[in-house]
PDB file of N, CA and C in Angstrom:
ATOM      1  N   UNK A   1      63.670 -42.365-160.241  1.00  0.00           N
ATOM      2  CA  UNK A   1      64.351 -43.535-159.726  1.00  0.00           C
ATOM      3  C   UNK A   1      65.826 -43.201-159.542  1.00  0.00           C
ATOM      4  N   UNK A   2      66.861 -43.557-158.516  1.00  0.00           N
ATOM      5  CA  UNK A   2      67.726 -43.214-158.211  1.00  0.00           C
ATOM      6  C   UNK A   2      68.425 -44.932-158.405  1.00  0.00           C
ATOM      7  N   UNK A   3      69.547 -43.926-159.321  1.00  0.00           N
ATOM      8  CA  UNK A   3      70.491 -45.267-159.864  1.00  0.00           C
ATOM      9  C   UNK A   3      71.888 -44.978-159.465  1.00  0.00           C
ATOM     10  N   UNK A   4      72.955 -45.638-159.600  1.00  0.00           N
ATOM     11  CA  UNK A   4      74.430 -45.183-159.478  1.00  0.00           C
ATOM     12  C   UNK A   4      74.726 -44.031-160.228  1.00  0.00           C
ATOM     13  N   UNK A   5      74.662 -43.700-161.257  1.00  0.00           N
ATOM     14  CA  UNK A   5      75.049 -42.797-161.893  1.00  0.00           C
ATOM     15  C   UNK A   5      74.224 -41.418-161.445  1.00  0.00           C
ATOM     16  N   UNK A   6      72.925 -41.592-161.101  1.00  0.00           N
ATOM     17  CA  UNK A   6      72.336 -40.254-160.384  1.00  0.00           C
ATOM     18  C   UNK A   6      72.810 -39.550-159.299  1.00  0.00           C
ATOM     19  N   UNK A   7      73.172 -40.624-158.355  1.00  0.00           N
ATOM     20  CA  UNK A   7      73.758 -40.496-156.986  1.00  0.00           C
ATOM     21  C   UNK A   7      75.450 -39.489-157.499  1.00  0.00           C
ATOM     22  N   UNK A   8      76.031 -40.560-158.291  1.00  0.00           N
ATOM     23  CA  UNK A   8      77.335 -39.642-158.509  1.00  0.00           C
ATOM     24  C   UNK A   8      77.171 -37.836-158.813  1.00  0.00           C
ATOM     25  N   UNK A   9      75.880 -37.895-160.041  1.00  0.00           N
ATOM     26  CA  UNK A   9      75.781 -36.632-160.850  1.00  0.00           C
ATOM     27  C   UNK A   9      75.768 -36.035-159.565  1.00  0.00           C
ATOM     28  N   UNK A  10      74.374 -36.161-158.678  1.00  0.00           N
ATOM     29  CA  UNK A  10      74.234 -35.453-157.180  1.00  0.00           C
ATOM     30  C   UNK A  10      75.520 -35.079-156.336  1.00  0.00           C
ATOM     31  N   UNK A  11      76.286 -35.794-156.533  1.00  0.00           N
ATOM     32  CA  UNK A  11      77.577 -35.580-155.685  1.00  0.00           C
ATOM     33  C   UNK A  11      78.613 -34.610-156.447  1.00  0.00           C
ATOM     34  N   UNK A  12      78.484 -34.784-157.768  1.00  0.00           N
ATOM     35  CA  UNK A  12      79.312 -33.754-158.698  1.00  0.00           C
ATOM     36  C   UNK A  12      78.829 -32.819-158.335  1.00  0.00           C
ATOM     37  N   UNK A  13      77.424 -32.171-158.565  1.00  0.00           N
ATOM     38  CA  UNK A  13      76.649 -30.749-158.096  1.00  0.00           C
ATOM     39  C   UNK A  13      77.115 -30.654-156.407  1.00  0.00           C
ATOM     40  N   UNK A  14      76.881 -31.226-155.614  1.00  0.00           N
ATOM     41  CA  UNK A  14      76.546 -30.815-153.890  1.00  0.00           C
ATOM     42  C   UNK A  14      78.478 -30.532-153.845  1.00  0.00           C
ATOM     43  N   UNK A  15      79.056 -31.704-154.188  1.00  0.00           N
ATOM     44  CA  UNK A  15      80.763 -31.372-153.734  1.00  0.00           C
ATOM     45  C   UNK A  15      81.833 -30.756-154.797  1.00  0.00           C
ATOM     46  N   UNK A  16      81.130 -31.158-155.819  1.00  0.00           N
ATOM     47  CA  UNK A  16      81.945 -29.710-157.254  1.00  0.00           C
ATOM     48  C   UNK A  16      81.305 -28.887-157.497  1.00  0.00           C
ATOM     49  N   UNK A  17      80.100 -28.623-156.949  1.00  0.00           N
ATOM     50  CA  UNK A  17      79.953 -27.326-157.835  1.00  0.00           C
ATOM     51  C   UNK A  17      79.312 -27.042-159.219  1.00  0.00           C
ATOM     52  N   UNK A  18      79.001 -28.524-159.764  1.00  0.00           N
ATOM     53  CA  UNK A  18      79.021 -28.622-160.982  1.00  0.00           C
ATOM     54  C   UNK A  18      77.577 -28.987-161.796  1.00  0.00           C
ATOM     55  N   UNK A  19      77.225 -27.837-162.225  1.00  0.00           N
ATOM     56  CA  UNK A  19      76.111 -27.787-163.524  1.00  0.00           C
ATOM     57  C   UNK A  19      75.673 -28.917-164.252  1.00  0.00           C
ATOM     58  N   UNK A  20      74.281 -29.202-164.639  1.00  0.00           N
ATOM     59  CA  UNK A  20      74.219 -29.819-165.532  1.00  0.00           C
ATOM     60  C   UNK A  20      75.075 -29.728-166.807  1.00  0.00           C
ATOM     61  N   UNK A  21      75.168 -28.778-167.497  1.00  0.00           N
ATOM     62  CA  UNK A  21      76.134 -28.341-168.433  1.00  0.00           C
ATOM     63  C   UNK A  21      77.089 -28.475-168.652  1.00  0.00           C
ATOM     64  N   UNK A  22      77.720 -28.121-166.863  1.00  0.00           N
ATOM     65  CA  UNK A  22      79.272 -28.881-166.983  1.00  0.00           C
ATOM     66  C   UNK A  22      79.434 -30.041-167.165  1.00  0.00           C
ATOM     67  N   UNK A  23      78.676 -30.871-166.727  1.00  0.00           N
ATOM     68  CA  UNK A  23      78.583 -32.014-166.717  1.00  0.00           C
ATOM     69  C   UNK A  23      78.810 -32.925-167.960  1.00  0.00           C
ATOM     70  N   UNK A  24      77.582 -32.171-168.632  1.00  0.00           N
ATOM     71  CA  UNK A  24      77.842 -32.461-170.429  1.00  0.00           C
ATOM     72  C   UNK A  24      78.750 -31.996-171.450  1.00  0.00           C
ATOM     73  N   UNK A  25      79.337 -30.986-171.033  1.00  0.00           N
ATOM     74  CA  UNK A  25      80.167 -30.488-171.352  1.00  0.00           C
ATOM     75  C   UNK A  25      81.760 -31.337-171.445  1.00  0.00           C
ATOM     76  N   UNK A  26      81.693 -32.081-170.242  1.00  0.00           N
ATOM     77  CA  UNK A  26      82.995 -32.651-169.832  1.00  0.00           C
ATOM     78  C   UNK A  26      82.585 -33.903-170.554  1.00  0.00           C
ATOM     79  N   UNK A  27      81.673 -34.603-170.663  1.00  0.00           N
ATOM     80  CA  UNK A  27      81.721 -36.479-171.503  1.00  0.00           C
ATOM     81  C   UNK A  27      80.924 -35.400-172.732  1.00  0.00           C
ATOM     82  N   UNK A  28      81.115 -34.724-172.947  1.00  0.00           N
ATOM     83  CA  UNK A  28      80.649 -34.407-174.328  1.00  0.00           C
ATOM     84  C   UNK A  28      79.404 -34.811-174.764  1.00  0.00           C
ATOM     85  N   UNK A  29      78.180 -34.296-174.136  1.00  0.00           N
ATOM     86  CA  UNK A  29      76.932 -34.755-174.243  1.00  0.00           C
ATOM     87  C   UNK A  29      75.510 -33.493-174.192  1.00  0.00           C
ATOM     88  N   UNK A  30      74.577 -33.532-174.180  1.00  0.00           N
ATOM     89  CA  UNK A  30      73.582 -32.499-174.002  1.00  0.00           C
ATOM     90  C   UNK A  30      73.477 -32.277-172.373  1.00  0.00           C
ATOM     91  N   UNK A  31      73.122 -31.193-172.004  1.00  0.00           N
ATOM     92  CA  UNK A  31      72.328 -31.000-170.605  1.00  0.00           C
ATOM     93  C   UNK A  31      70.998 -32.311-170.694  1.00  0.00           C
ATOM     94  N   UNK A  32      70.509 -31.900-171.736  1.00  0.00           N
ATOM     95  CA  UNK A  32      69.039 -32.545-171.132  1.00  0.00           C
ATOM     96  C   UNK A  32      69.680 -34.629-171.257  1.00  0.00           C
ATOM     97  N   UNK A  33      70.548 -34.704-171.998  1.00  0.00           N
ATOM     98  CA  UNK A  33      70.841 -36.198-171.158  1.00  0.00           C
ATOM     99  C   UNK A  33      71.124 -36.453-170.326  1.00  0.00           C
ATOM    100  N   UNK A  34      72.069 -35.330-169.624  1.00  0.00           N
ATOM    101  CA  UNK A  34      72.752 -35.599-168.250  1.00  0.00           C
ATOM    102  C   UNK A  34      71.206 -35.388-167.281  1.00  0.00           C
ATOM    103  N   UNK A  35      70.266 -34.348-167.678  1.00  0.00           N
ATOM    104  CA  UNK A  35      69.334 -34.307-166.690  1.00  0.00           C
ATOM    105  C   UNK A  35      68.562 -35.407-167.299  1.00  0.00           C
ATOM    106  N   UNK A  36      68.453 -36.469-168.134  1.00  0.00           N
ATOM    107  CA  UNK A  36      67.799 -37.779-167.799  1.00  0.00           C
ATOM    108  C   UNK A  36      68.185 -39.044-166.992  1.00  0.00           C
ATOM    109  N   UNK A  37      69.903 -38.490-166.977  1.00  0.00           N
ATOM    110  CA  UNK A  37      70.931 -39.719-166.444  1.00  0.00           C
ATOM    111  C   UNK A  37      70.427 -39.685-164.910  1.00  0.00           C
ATOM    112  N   UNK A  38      70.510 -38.194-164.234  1.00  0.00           N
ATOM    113  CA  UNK A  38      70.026 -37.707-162.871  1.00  0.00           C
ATOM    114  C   UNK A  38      69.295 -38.313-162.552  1.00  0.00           C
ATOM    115  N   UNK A  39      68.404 -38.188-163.597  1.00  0.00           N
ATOM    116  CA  UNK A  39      66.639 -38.550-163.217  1.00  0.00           C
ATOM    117  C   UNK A  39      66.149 -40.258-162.998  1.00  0.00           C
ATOM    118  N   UNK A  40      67.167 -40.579-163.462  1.00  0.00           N
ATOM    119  CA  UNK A  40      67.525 -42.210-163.824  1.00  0.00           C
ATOM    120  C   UNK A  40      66.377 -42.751-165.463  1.00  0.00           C
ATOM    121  N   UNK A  41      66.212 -41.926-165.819  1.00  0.00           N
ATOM    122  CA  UNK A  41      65.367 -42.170-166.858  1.00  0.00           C
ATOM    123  C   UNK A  41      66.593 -42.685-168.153  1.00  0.00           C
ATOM    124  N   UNK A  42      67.352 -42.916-168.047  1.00  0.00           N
ATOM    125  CA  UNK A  42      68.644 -42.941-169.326  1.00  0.00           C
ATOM    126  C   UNK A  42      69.358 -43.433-168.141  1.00  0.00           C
ATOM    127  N   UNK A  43      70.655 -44.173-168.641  1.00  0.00           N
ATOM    128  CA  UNK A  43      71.855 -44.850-168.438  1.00  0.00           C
ATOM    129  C   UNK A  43      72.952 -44.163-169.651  1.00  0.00           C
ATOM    130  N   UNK A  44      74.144 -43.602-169.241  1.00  0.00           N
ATOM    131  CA  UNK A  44      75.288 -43.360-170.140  1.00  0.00           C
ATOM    132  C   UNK A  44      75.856 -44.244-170.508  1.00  0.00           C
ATOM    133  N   UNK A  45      76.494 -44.700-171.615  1.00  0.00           N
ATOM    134  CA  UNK A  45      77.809 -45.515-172.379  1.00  0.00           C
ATOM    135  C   UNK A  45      78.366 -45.852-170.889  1.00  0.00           C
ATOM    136  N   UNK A  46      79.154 -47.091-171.300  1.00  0.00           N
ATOM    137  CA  UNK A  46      80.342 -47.464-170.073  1.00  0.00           C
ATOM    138  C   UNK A  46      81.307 -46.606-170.292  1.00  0.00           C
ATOM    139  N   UNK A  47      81.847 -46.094-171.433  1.00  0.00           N
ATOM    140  CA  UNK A  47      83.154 -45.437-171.298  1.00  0.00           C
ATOM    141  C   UNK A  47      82.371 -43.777-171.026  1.00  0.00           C
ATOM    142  N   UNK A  48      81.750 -43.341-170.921  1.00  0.00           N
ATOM    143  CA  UNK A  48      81.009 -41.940-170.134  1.00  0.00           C
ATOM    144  C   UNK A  48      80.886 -42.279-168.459  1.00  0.00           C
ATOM    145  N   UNK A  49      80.283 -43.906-168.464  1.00  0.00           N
ATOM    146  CA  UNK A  49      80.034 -43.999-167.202  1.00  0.00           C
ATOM    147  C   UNK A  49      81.474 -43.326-166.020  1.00  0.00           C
ATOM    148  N   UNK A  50      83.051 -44.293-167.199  1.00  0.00           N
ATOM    149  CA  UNK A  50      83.989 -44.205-166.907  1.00  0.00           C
ATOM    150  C   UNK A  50      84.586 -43.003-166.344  1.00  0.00           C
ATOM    151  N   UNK A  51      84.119 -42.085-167.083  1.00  0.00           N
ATOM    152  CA  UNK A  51      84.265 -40.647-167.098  1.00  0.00           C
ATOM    153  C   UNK A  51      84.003 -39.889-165.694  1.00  0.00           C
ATOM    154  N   UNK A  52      82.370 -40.077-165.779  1.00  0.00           N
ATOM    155  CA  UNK A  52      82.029 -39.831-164.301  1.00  0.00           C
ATOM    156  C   UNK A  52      82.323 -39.981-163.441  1.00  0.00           C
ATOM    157  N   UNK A  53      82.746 -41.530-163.201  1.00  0.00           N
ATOM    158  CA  UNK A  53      83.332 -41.868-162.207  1.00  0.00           C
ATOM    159  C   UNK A  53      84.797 -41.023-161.720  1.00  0.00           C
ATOM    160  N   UNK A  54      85.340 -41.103-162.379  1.00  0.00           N
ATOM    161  CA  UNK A  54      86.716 -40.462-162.416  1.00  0.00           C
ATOM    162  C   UNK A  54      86.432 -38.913-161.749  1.00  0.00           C
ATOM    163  N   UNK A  55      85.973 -38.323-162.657  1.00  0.00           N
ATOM    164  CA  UNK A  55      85.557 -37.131-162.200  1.00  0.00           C
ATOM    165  C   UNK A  55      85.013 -37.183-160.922  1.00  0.00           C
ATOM    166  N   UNK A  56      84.193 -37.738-160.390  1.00  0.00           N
ATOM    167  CA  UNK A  56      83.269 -37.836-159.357  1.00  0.00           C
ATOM    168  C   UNK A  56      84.771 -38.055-157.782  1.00  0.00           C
ATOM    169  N   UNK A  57      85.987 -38.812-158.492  1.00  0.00           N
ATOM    170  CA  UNK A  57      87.141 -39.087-157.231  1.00  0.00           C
ATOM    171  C   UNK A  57      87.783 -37.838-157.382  1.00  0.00           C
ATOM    172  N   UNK A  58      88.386 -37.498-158.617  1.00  0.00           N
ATOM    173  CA  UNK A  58      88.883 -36.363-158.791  1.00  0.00           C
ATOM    174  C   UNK A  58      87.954 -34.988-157.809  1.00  0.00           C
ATOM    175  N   UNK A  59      87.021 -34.792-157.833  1.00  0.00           N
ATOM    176  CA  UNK A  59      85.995 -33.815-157.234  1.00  0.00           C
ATOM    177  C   UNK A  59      86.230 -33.899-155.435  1.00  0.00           C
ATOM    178  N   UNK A  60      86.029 -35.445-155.556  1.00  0.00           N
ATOM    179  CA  UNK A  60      86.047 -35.753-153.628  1.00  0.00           C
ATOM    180  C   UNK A  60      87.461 -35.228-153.283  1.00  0.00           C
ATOM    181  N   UNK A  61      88.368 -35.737-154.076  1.00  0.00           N
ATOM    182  CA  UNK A  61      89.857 -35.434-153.405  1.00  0.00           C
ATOM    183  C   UNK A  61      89.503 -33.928-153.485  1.00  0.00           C
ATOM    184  N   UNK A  62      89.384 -33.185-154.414  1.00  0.00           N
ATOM    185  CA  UNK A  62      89.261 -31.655-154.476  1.00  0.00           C
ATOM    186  C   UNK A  62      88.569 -30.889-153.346  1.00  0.00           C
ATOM    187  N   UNK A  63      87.512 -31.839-152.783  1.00  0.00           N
ATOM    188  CA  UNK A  63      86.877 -31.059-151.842  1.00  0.00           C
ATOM    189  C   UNK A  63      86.967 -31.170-150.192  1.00  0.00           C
ATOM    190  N   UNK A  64      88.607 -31.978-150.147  1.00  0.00           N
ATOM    191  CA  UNK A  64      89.277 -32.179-149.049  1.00  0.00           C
ATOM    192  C   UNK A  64      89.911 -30.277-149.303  1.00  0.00           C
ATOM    193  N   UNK A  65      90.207 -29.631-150.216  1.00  0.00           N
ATOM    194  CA  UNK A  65      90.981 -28.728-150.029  1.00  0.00           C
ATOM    195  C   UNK A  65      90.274 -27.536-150.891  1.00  0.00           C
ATOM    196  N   UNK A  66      88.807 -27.360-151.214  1.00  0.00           N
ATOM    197  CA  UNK A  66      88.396 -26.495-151.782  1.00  0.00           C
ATOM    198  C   UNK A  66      86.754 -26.445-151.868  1.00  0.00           C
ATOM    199  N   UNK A  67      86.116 -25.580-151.663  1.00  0.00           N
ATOM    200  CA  UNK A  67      84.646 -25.404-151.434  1.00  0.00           C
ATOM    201  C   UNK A  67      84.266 -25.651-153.326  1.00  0.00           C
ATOM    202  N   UNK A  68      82.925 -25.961-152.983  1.00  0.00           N
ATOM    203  CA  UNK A  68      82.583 -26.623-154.214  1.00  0.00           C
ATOM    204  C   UNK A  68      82.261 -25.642-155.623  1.00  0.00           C
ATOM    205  N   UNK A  69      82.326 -24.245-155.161  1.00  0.00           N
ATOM    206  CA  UNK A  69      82.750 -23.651-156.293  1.00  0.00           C
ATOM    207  C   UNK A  69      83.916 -23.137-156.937  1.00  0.00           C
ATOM    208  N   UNK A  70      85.427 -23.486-155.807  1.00  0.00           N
ATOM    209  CA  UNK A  70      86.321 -23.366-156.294  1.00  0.00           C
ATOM    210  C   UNK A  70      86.909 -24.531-156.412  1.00  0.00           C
ATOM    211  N   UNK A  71      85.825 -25.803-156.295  1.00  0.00           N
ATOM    212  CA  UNK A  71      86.555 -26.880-157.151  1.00  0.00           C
ATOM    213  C   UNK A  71      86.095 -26.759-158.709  1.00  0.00           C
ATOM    214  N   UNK A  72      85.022 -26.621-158.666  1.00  0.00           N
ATOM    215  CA  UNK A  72      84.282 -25.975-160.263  1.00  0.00           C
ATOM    216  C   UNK A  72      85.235 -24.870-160.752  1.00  0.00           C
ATOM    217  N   UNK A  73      86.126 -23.874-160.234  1.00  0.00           N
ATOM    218  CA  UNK A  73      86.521 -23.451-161.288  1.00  0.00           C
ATOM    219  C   UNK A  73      88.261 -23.730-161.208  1.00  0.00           C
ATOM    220  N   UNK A  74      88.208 -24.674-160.153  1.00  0.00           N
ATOM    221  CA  UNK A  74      90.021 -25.385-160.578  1.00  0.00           C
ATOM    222  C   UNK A  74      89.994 -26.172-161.603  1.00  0.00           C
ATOM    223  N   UNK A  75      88.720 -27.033-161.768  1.00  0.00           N
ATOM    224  CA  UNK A  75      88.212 -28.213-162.756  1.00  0.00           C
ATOM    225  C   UNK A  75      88.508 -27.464-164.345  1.00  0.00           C
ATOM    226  N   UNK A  76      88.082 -26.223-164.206  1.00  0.00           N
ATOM    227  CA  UNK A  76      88.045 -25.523-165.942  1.00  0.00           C
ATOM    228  C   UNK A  76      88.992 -24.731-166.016  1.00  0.00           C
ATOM    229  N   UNK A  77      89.657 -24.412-165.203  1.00  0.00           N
ATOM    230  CA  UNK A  77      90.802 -23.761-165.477  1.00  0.00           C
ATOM    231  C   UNK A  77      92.369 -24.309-165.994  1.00  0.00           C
ATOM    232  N   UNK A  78      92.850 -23.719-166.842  1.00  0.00           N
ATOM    233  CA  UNK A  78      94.013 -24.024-167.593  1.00  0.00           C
ATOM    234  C   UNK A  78      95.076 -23.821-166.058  1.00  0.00           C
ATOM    235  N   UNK A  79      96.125 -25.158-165.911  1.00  0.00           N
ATOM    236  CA  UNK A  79      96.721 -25.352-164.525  1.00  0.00           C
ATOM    237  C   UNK A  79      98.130 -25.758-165.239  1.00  0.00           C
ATOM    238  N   UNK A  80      99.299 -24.883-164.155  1.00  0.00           N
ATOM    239  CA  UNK A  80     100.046 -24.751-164.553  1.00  0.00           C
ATOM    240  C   UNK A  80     100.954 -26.105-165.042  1.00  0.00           C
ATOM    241  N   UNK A  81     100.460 -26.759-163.835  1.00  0.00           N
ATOM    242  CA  UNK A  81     101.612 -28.442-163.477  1.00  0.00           C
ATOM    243  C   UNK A  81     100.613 -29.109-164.192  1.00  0.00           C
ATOM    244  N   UNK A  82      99.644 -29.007-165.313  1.00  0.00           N
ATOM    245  CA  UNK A  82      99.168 -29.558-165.736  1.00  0.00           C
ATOM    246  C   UNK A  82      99.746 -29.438-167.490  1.00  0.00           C
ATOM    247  N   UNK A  83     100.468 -28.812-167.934  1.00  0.00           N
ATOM    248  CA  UNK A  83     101.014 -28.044-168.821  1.00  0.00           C
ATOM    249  C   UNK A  83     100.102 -27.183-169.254  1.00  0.00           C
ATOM    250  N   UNK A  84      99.484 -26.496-168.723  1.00  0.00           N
ATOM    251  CA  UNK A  84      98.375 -25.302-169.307  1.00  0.00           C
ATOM    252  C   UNK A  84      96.676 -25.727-169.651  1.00  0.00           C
ATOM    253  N   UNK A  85      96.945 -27.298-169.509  1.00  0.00           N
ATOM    254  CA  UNK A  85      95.481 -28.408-169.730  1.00  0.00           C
ATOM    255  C   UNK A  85      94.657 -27.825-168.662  1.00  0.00           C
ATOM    256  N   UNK A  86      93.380 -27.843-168.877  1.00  0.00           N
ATOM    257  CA  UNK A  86      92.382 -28.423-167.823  1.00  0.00           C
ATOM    258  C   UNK A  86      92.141 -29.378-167.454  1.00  0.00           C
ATOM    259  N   UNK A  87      91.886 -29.178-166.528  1.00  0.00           N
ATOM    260  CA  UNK A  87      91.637 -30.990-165.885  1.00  0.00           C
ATOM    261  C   UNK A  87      90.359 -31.834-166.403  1.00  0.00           C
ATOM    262  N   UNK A  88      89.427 -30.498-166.514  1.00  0.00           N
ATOM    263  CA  UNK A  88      88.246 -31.606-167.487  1.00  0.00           C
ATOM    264  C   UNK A  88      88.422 -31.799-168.745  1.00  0.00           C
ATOM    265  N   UNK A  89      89.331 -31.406-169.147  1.00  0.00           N
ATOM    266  CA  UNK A  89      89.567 -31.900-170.519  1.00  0.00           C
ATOM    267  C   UNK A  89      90.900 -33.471-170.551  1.00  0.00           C
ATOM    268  N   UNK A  90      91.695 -33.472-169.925  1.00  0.00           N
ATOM    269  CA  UNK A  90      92.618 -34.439-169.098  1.00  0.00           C
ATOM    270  C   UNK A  90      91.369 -35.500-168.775  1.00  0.00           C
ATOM    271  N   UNK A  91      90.557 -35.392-168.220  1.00  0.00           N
ATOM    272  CA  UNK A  91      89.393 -36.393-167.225  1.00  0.00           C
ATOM    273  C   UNK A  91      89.122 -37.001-168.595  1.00  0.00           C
ATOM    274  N   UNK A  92      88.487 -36.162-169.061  1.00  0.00           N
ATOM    275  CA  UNK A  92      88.379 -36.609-170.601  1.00  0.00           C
ATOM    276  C   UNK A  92      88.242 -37.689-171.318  1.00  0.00           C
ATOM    277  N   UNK A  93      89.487 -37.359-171.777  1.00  0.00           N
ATOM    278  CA  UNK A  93      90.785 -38.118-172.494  1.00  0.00           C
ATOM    279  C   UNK A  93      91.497 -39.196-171.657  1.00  0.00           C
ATOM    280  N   UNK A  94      90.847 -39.511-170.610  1.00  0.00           N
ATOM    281  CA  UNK A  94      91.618 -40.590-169.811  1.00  0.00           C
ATOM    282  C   UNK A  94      92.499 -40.634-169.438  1.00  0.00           C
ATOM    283  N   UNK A  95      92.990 -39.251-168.799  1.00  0.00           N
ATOM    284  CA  UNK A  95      94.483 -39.266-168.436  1.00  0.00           C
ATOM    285  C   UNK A  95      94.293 -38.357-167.084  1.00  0.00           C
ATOM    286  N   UNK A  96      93.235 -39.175-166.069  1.00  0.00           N
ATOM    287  CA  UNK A  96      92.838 -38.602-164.525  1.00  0.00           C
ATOM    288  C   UNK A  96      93.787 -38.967-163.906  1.00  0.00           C
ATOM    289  N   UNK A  97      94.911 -39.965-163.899  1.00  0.00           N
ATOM    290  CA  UNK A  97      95.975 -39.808-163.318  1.00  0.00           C
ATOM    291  C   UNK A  97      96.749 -38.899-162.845  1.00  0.00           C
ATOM    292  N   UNK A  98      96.684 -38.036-164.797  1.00  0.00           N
ATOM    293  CA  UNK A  98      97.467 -36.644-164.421  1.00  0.00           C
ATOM    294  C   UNK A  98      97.054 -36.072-163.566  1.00  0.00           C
ATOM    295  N   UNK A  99      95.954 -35.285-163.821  1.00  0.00           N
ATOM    296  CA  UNK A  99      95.199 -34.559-162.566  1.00  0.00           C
ATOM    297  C   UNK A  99      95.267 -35.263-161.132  1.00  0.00           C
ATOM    298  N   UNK A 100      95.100 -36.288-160.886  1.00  0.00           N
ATOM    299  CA  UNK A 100      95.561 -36.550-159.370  1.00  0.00           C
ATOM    300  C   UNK A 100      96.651 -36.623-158.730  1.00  0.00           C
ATOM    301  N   UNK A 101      97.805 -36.682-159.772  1.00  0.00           N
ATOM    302  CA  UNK A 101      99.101 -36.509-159.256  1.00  0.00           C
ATOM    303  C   UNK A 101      99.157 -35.280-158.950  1.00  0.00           C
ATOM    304  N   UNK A 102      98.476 -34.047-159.616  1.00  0.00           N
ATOM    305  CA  UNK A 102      98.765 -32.514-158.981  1.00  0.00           C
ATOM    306  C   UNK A 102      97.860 -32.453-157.428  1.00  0.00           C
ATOM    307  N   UNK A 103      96.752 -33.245-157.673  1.00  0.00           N
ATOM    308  CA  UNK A 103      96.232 -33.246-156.671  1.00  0.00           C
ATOM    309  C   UNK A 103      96.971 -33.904-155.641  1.00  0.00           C
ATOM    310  N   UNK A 104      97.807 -34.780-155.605  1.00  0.00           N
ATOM    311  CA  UNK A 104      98.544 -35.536-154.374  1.00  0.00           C
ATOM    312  C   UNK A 104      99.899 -34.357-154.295  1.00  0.00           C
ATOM    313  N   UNK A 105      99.991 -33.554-154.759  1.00  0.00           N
ATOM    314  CA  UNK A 105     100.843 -32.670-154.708  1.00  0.00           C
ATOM    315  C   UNK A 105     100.726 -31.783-153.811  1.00  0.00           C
ATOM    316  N   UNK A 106      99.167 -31.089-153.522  1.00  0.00           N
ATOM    317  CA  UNK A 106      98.420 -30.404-152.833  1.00  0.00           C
ATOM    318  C   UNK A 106      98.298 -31.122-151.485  1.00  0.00           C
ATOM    319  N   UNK A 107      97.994 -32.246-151.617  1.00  0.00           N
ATOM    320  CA  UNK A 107      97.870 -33.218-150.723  1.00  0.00           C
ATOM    321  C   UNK A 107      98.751 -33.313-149.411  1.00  0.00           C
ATOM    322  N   UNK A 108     100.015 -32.805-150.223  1.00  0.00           N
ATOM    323  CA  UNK A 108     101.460 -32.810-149.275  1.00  0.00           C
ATOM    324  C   UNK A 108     102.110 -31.353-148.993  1.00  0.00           C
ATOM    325  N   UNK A 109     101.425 -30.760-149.611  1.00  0.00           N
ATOM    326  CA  UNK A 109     101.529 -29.277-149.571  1.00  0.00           C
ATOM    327  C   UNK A 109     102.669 -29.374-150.209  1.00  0.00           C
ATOM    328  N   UNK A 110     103.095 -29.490-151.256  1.00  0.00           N
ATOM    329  CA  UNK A 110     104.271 -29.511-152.181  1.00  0.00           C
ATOM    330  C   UNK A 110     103.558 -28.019-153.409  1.00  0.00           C
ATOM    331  N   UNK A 111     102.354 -27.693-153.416  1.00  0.00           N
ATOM    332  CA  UNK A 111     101.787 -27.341-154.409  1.00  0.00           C
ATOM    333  C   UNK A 111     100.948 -26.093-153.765  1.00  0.00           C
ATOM    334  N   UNK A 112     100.447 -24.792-153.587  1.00  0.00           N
ATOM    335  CA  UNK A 112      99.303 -24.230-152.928  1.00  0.00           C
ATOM    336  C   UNK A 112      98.966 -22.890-153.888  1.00  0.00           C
TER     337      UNK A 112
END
């Protein structure tokens, strides 16, 4: 059964790049939940849902300016204008703002 949250996961994989694993990795969860969330067999917490979501805008803006495996590894990589953070760890912690301000940075070519 295809629910909101499946559709997003699908869009994390096809336009980030991004693993079941990563997936769980980033809301801090198992693979095999995220592959029940997919499956629509499970629903995540609202504040995971939160997560996804975020991630899921963060990813789209990313893939205005990067193929979906080098948005997967801008996502895990320690970034400079980020103070050395990753962005999935930032997504996190609720602070996707940060990360999109570097991204609107890119945006304007202030950043490459």
């Amino acid at each position: 059964m295809s629910t909101a949250v499946s559709r997003i996961i699908e869009d994390l994989r096809a336009r980030g790049g991004l693993k079941g694993a990563d997936i769980a990795n980033i809301v801090n969860t198992s693979p095999p939940t995220v592959s029940r969330w997919s499956s629509g067999k499970a629903s995540p917490p609202l504040r995971t849902q939160t997560v996804i979501a975020d991630l899921r805008y963060v990813v789209e803006r990313l893939s205005d300016f990067y193929t979906p495996d080098e948005t997967r590894l801008w996502l895990h990589a320690a970034h400079p204008l980020l103070n050395n953070d990753r962005a999935i760890d930032l997504i996190n912690t609720g602070r996707t703002e940060e990360v999109l301000a570097v991204i609107e940075r890119l945006d304007a070519g202030a950043y490459l």
